[in-house]
N, C-alpha and C. Protein backbone atom coordinates (compact mmCIF):
# COMPACT_ATOMS: atom_id res chain seq x y z
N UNK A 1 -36.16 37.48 -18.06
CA UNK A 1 -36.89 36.60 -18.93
C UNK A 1 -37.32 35.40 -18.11
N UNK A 2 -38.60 35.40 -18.59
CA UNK A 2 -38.76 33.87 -17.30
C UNK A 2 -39.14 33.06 -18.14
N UNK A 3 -39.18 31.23 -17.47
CA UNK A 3 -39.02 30.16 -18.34
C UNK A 3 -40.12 29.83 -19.47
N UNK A 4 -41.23 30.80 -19.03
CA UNK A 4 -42.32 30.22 -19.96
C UNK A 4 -41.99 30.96 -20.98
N UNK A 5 -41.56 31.87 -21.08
CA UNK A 5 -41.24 32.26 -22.30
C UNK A 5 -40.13 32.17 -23.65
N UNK A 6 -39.13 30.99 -23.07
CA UNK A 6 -37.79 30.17 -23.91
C UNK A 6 -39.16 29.46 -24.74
N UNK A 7 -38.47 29.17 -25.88
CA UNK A 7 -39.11 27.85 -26.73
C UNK A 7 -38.89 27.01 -26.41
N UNK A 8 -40.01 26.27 -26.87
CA UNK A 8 -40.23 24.95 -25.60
C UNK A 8 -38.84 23.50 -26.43
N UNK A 9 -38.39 24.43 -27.76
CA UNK A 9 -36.97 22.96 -27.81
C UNK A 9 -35.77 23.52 -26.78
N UNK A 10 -36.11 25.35 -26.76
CA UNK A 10 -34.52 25.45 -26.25
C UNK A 10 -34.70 24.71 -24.59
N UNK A 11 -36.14 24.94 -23.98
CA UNK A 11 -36.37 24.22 -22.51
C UNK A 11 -35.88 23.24 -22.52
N UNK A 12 -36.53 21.98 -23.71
CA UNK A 12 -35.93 20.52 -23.29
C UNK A 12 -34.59 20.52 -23.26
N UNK A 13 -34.23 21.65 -23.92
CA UNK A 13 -31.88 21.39 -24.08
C UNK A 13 -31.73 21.81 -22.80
N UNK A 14 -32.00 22.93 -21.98
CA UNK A 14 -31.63 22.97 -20.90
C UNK A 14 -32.01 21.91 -19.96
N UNK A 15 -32.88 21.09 -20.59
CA UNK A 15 -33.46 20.27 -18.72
C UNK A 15 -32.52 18.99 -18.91
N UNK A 16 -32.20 18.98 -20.85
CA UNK A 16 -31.28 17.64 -20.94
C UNK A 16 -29.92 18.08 -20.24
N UNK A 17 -29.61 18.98 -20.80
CA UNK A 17 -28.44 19.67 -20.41
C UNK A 17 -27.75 19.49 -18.33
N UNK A 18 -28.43 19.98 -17.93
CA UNK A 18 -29.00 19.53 -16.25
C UNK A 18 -29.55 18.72 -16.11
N UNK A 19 -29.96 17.53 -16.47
CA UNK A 19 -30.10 16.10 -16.20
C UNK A 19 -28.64 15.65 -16.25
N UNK A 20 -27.72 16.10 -17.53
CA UNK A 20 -26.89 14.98 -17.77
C UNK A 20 -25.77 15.77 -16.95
N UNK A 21 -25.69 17.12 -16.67
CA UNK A 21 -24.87 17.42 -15.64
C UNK A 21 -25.04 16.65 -13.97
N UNK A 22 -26.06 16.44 -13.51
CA UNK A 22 -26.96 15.49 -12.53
C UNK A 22 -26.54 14.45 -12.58
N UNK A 23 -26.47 13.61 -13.35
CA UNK A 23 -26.22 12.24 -13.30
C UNK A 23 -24.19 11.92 -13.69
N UNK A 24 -23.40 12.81 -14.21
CA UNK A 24 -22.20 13.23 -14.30
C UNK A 24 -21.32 13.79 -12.79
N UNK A 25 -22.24 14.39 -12.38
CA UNK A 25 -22.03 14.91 -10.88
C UNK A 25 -21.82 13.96 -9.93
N UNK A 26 -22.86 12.94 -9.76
CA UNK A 26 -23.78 11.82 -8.81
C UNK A 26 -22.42 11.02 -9.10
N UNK A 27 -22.39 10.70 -10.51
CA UNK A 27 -21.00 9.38 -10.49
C UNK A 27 -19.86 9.77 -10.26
N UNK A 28 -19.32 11.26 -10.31
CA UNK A 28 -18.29 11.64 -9.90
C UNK A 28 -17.87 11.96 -8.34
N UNK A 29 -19.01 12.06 -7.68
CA UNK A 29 -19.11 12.09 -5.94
C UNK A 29 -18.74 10.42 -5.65
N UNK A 30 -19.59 9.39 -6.32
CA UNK A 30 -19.82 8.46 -6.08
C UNK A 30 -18.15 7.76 -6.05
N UNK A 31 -17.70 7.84 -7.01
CA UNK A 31 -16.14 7.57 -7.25
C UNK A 31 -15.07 8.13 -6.16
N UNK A 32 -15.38 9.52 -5.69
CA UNK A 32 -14.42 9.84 -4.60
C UNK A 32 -14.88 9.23 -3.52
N UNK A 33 -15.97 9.19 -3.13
CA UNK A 33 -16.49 9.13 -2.06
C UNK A 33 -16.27 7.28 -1.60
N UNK A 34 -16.14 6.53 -2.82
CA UNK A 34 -15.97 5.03 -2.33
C UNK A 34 -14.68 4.88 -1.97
N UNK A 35 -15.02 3.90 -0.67
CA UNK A 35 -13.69 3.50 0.09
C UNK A 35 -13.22 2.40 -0.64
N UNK A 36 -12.00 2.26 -1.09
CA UNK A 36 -11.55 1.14 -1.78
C UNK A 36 -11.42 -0.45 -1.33
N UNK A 37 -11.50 -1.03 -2.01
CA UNK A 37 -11.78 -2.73 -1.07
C UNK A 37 -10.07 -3.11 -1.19
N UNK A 38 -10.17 -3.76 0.19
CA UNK A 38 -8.73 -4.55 -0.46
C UNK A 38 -8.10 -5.69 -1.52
N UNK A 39 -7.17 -4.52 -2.39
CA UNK A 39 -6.70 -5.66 -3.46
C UNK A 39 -5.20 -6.11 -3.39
N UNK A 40 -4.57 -7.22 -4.13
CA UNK A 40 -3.62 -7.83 -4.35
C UNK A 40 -2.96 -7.25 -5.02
N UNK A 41 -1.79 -5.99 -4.65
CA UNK A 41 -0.63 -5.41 -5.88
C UNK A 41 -0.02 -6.62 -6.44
N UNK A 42 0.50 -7.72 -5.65
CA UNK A 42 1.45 -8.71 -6.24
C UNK A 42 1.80 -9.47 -5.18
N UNK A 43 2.29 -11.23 -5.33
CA UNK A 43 2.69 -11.75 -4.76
C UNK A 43 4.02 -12.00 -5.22
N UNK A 44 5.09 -11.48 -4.69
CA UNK A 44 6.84 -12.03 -4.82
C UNK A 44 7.54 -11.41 -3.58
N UNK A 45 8.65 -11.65 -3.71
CA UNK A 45 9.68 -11.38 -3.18
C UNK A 45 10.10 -9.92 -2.81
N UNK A 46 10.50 -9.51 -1.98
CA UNK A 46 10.76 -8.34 -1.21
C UNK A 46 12.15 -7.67 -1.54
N UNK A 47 12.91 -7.22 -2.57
CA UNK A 47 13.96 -7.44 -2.49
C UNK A 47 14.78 -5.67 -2.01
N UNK A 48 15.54 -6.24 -1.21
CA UNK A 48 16.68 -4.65 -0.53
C UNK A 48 17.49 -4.03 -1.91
N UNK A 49 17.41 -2.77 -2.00
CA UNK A 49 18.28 -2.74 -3.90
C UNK A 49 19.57 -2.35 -2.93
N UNK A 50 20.04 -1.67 -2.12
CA UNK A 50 21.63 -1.86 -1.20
C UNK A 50 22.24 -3.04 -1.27
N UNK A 51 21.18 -3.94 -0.96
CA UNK A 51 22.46 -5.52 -0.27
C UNK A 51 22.02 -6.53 -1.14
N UNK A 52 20.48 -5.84 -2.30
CA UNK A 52 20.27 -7.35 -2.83
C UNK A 52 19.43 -8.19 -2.28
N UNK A 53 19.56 -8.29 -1.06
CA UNK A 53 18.70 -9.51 -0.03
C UNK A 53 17.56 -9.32 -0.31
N UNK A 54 16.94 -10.38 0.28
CA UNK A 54 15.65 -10.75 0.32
C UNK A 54 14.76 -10.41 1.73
N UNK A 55 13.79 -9.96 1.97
CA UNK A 55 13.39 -10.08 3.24
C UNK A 55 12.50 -11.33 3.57
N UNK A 56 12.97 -11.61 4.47
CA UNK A 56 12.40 -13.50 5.13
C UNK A 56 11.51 -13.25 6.48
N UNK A 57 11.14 -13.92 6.72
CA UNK A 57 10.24 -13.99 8.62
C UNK A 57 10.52 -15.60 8.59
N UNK A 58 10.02 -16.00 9.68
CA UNK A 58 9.98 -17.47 10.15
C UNK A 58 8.84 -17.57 10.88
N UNK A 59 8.53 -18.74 11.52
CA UNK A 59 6.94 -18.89 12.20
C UNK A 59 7.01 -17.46 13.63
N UNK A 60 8.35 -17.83 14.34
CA UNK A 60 8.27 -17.08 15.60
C UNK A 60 7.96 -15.87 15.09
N UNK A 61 8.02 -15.08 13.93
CA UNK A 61 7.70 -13.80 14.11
C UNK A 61 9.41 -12.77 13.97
N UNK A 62 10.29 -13.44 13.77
CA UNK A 62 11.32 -12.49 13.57
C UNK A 62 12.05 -12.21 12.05
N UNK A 63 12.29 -10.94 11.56
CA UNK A 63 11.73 -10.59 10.38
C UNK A 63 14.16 -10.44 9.94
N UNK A 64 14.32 -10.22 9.02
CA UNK A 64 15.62 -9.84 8.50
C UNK A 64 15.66 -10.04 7.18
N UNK A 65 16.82 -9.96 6.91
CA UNK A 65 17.06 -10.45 4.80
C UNK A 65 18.07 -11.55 4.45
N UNK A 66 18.04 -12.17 4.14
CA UNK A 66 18.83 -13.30 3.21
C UNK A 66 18.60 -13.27 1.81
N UNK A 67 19.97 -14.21 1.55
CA UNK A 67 20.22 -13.87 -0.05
C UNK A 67 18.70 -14.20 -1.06
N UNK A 68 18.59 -13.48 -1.97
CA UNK A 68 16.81 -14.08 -2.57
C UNK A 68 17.14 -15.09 -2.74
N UNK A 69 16.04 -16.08 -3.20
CA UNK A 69 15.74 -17.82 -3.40
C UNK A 69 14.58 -17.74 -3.57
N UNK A 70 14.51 -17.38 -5.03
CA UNK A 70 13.12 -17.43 -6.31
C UNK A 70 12.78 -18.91 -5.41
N UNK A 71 10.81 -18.90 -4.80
CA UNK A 71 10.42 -19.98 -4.65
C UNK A 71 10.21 -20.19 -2.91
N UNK A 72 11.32 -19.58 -2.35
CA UNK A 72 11.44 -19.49 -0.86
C UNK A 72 9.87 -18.99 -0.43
N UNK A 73 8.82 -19.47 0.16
CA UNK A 73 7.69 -19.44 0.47
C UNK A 73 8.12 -18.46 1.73
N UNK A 74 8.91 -18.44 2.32
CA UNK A 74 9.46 -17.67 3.52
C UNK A 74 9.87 -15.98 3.33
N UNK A 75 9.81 -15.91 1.90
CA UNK A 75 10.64 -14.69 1.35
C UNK A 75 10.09 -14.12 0.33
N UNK A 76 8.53 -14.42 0.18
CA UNK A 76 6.97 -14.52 -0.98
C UNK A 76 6.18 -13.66 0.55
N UNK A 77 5.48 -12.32 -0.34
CA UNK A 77 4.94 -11.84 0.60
C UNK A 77 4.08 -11.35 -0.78
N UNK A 78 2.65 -11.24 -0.03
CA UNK A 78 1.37 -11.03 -0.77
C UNK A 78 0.99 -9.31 0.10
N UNK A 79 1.42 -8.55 -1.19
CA UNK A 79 1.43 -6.98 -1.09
C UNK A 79 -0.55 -6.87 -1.31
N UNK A 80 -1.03 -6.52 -0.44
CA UNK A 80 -2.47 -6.06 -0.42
C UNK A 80 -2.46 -4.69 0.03
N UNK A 81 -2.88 -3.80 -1.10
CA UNK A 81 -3.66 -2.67 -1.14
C UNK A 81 -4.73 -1.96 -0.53
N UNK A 82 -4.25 -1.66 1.01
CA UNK A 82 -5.29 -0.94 1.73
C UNK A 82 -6.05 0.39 1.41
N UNK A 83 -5.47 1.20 0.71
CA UNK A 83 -5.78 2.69 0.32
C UNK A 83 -4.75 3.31 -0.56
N UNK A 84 -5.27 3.83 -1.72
CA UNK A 84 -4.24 4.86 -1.85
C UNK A 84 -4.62 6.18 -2.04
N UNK A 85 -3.76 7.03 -1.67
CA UNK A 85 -3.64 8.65 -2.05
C UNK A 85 -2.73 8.64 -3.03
N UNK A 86 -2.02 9.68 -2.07
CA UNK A 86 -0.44 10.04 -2.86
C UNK A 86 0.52 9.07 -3.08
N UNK A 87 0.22 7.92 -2.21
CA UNK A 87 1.28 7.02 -2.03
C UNK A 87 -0.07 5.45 -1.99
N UNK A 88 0.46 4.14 -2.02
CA UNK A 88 0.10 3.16 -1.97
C UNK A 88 -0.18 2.79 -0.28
N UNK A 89 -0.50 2.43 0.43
CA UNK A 89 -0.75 2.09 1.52
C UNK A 89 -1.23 0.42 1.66
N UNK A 90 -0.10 -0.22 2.02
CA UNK A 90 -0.24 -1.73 2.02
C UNK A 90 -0.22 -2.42 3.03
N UNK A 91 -0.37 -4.05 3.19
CA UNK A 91 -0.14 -4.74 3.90
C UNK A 91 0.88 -5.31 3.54
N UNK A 92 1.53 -6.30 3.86
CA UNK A 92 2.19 -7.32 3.91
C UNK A 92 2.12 -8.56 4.87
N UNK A 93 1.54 -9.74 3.40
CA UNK A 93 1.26 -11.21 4.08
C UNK A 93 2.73 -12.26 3.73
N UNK A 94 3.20 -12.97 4.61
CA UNK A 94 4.35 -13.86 4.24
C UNK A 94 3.41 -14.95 3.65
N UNK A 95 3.84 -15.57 2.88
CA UNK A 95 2.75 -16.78 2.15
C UNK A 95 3.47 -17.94 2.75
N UNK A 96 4.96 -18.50 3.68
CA UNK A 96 4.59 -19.44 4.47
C UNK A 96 4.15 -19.41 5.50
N UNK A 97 4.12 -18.45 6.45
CA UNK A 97 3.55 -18.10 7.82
C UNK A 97 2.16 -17.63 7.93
N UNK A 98 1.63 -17.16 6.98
CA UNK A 98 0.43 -16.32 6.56
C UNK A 98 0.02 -15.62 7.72
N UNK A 99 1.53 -14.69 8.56
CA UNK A 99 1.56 -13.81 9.55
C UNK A 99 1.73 -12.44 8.80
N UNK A 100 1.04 -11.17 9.05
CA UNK A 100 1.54 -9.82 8.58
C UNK A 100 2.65 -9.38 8.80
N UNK A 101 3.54 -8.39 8.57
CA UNK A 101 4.54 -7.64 8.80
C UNK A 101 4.12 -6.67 9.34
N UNK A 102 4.85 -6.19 10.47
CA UNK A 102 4.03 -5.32 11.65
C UNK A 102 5.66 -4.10 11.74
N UNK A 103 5.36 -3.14 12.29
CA UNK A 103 6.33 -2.06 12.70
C UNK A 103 6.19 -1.61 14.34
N UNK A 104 6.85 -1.09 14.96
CA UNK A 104 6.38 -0.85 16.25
C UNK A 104 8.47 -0.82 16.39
N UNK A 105 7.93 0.39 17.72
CA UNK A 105 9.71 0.89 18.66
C UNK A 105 10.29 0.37 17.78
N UNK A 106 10.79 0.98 16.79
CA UNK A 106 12.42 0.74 15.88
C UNK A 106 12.24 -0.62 15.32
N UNK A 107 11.39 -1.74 15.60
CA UNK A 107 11.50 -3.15 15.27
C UNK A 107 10.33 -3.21 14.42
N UNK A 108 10.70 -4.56 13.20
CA UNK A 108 10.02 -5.49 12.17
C UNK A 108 10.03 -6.54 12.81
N UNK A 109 8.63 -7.41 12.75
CA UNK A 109 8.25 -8.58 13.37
C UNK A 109 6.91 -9.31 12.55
N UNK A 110 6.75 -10.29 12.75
CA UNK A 110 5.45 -10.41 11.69
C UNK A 110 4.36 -11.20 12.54
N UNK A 111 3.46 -10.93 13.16
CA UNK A 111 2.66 -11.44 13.84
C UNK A 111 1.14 -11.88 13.10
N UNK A 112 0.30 -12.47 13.80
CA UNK A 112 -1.18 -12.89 13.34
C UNK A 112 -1.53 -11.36 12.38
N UNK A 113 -2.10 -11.70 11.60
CA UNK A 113 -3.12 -10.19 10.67
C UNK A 113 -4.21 -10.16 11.42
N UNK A 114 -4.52 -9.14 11.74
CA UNK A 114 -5.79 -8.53 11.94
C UNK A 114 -6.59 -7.95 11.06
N UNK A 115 -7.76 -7.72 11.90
CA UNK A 115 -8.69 -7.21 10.70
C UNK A 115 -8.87 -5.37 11.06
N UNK A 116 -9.34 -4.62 9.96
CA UNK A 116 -9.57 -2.92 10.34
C UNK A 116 -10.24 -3.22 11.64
N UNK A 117 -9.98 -1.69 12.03
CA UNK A 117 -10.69 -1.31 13.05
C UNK A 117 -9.92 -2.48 14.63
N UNK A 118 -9.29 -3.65 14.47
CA UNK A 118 -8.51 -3.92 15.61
C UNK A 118 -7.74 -3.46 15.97
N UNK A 119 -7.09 -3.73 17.47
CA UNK A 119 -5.83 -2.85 18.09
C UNK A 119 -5.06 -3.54 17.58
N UNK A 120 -3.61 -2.68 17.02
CA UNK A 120 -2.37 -3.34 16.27
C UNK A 120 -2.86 -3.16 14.90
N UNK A 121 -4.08 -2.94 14.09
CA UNK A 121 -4.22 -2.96 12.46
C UNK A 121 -3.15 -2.36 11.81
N UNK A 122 -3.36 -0.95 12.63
CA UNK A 122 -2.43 0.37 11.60
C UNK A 122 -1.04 0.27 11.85
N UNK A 123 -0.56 -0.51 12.85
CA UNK A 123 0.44 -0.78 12.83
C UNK A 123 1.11 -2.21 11.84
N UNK A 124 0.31 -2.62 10.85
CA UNK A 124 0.74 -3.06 9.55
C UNK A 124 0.02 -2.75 8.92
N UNK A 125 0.12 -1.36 8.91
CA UNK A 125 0.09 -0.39 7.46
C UNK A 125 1.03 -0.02 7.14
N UNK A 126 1.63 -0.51 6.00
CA UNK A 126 2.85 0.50 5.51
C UNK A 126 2.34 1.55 4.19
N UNK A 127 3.22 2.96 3.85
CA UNK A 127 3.18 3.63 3.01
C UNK A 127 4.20 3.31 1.74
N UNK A 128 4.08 3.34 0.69
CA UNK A 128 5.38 2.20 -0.68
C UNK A 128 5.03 3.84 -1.27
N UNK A 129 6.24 4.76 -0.72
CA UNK A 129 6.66 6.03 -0.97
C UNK A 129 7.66 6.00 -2.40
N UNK A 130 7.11 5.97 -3.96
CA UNK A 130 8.31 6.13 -4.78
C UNK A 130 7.58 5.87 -6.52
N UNK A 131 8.30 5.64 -6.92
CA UNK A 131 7.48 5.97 -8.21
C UNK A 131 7.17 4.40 -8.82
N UNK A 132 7.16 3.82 -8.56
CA UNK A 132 6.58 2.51 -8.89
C UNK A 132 7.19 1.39 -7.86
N UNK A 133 6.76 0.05 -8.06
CA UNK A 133 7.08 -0.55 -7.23
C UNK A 133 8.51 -1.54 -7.61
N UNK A 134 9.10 -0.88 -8.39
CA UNK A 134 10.35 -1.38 -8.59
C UNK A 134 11.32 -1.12 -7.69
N UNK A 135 11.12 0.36 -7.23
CA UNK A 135 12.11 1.60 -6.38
C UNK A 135 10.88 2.30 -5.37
N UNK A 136 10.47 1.43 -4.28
CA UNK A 136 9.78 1.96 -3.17
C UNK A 136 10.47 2.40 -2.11
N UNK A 137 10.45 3.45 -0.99
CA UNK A 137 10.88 3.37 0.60
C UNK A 137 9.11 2.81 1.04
N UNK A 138 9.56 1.92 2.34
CA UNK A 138 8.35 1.26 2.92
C UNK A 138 7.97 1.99 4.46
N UNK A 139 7.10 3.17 4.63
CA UNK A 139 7.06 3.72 6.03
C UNK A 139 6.11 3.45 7.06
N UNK A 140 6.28 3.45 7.97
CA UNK A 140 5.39 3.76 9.27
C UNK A 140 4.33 4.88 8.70
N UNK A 141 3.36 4.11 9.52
CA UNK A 141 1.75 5.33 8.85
C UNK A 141 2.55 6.54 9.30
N UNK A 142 2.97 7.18 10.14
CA UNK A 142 3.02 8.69 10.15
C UNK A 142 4.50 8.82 9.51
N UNK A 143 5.11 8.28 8.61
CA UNK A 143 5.90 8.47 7.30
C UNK A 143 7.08 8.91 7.71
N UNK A 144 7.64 9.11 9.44
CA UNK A 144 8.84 8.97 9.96
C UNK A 144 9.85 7.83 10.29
N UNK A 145 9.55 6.91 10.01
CA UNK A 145 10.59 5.95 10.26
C UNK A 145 10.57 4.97 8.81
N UNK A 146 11.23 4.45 8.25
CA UNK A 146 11.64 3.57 6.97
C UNK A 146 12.11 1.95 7.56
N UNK A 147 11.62 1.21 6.58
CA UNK A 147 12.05 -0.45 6.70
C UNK A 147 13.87 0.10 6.33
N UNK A 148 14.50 -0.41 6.88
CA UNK A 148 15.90 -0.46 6.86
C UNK A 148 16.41 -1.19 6.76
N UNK A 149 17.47 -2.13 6.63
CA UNK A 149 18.38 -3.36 6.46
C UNK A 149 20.01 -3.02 6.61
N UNK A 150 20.88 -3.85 6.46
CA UNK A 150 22.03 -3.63 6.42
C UNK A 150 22.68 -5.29 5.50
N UNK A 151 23.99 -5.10 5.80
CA UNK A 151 24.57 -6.24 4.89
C UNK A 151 24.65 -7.63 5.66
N UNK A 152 24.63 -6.98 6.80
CA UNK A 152 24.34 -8.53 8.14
C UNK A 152 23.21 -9.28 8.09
N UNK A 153 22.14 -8.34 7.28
CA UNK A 153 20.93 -9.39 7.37
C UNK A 153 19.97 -8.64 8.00
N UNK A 154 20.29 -7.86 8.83
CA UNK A 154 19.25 -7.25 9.99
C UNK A 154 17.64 -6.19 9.11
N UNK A 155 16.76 -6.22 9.64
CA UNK A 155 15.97 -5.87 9.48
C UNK A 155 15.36 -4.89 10.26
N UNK A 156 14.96 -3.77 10.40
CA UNK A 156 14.38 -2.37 11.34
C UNK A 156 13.88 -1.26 10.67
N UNK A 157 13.43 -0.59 11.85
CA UNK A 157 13.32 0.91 11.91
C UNK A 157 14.12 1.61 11.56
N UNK A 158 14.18 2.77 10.86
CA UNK A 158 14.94 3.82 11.05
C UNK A 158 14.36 5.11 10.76
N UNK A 159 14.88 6.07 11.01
CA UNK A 159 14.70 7.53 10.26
C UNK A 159 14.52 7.65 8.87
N UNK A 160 13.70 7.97 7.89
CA UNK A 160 13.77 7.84 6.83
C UNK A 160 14.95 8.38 5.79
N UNK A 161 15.49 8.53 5.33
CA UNK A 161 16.64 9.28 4.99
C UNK A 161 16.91 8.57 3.56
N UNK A 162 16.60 7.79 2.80
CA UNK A 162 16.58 7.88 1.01
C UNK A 162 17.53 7.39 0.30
N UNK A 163 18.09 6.97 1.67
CA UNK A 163 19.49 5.64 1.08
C UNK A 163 19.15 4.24 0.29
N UNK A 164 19.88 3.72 -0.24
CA UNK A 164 19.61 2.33 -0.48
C UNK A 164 19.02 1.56 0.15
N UNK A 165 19.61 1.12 1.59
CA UNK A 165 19.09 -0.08 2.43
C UNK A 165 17.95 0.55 2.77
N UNK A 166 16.72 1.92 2.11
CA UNK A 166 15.44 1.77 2.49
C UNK A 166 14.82 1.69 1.48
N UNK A 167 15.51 1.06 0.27
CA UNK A 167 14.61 0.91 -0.90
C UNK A 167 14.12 -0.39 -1.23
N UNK A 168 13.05 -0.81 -1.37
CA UNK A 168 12.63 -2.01 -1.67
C UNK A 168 12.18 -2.35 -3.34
N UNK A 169 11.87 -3.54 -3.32
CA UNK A 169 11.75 -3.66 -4.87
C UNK A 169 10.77 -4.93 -4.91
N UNK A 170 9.81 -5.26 -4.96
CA UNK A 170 8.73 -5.86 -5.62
C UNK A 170 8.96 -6.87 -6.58
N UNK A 171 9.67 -8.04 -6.25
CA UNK A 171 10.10 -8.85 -7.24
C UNK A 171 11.59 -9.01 -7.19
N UNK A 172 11.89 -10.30 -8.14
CA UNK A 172 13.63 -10.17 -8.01
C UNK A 172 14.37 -9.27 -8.87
C-alpha cells in the first residue's frame, strides 16, 4: 500500500505521530548526552561513623580526624558534584583553607584545587560508594583504595574493605 493512498486524516496521525516521536527522541539524547555542571551536594562536616571524628586539614596541607566541633571552619568541607553514574563522584573543598582534598601513594593531603583537564585534577576525585550520604565509603577514581582513619586521628589510604573507619557521613 503506498502513502497516497491512506486518508489524508490517517496521514496527518502518522506525521503527528513521528514528529512527536522526533522531538521525544532529540530531548532524550539531549539529556544523556549533557555533561553535568558542577554542583554543591552540601556544605558540613565529614564525620568517621568507627571513631566518630571529624576530618580536619590545616593551611600546610596535612589532613587527619578530631573530635567534631559543629562550626570548626577547619572540619566544614563543601562536597561538589563532579559526575555521577552509579556512584556520586566529588570534590572536596575545606571552607577554612579553601584547599581540595587530594589522594595519592596511600596518603590524604589537601592542596590548591585545580581546574579539569589539569595535572593532579583526578586525583581529587573521589567516588561516595553507598546508599546515601549518611553511610558513604570515599574512593580513589579507580575504586581500589578507601579514605581510612583510625582512633589516633590518622587519616589515609587503604584497601577498600567495608569496615567502619571507611565510612563517612555527611554531617554530624
Amino acid at each position: 500500500m503506498n502513502r497516497q493512498s491512506l486518508p489524508k486524516s490517517r496521514a496527518l496521525s502518522l506525521r503527528w505521530y513521528a514528529g512527536l516521536f522526533s522531538v521525544a527522541l532529540s530531548l532524550a539524547m539531549a539529556l544523556v548526552s549533557a555533561s553535568p555542571a558542577s554542583a554543591a551536594i552540601g556544605t558540613n562536616l565529614l564525620r568517621n561513623w568507627e571513631t566518630g571524628r571529624c576530618l580536619d586539614s590545616n593551611g600546610n596541607g596535612d589532613v587527619y580526624t578530631l573530635p567534631c566541633q559543629p562550626g570548626n571552619a577547619y572540619q566544614t568541607w563543601t562536597v561538589d558534584l563532579y559526575r555521577h553514574s552509579d556512584y556520586d563522584e566529588v570534590t572536596f573543598r575545606n571552607n577554612a583553607t579553601g584547599r581540595c582534598l587530594y589522594w595519592a601513594d596511600g596518603s590524604v593531603r589537601t592542596a590548591p584545587c585545580t581546574s579539569s583537564g589539569d595535572w593532579g585534577h583526578n586525583l581529587s576525585i573521589w567516588r561516595a560508594v553507598g546508599s546515601g550520604w549518611d553511610n558513604v565509603q570515599l574512593t580513589d577514581a579507580g575504586g581500589g583504595s578507601c579514605l581510612d582513619s583510625n582512633r589516633a586521628g590518622n587519616a589515609y589510604m587503604l584497601g577498600c574493605n567495608g569496615g567502619g573507619f571507611q565510612r563517612w557521613r555527611l554531617g554530624f
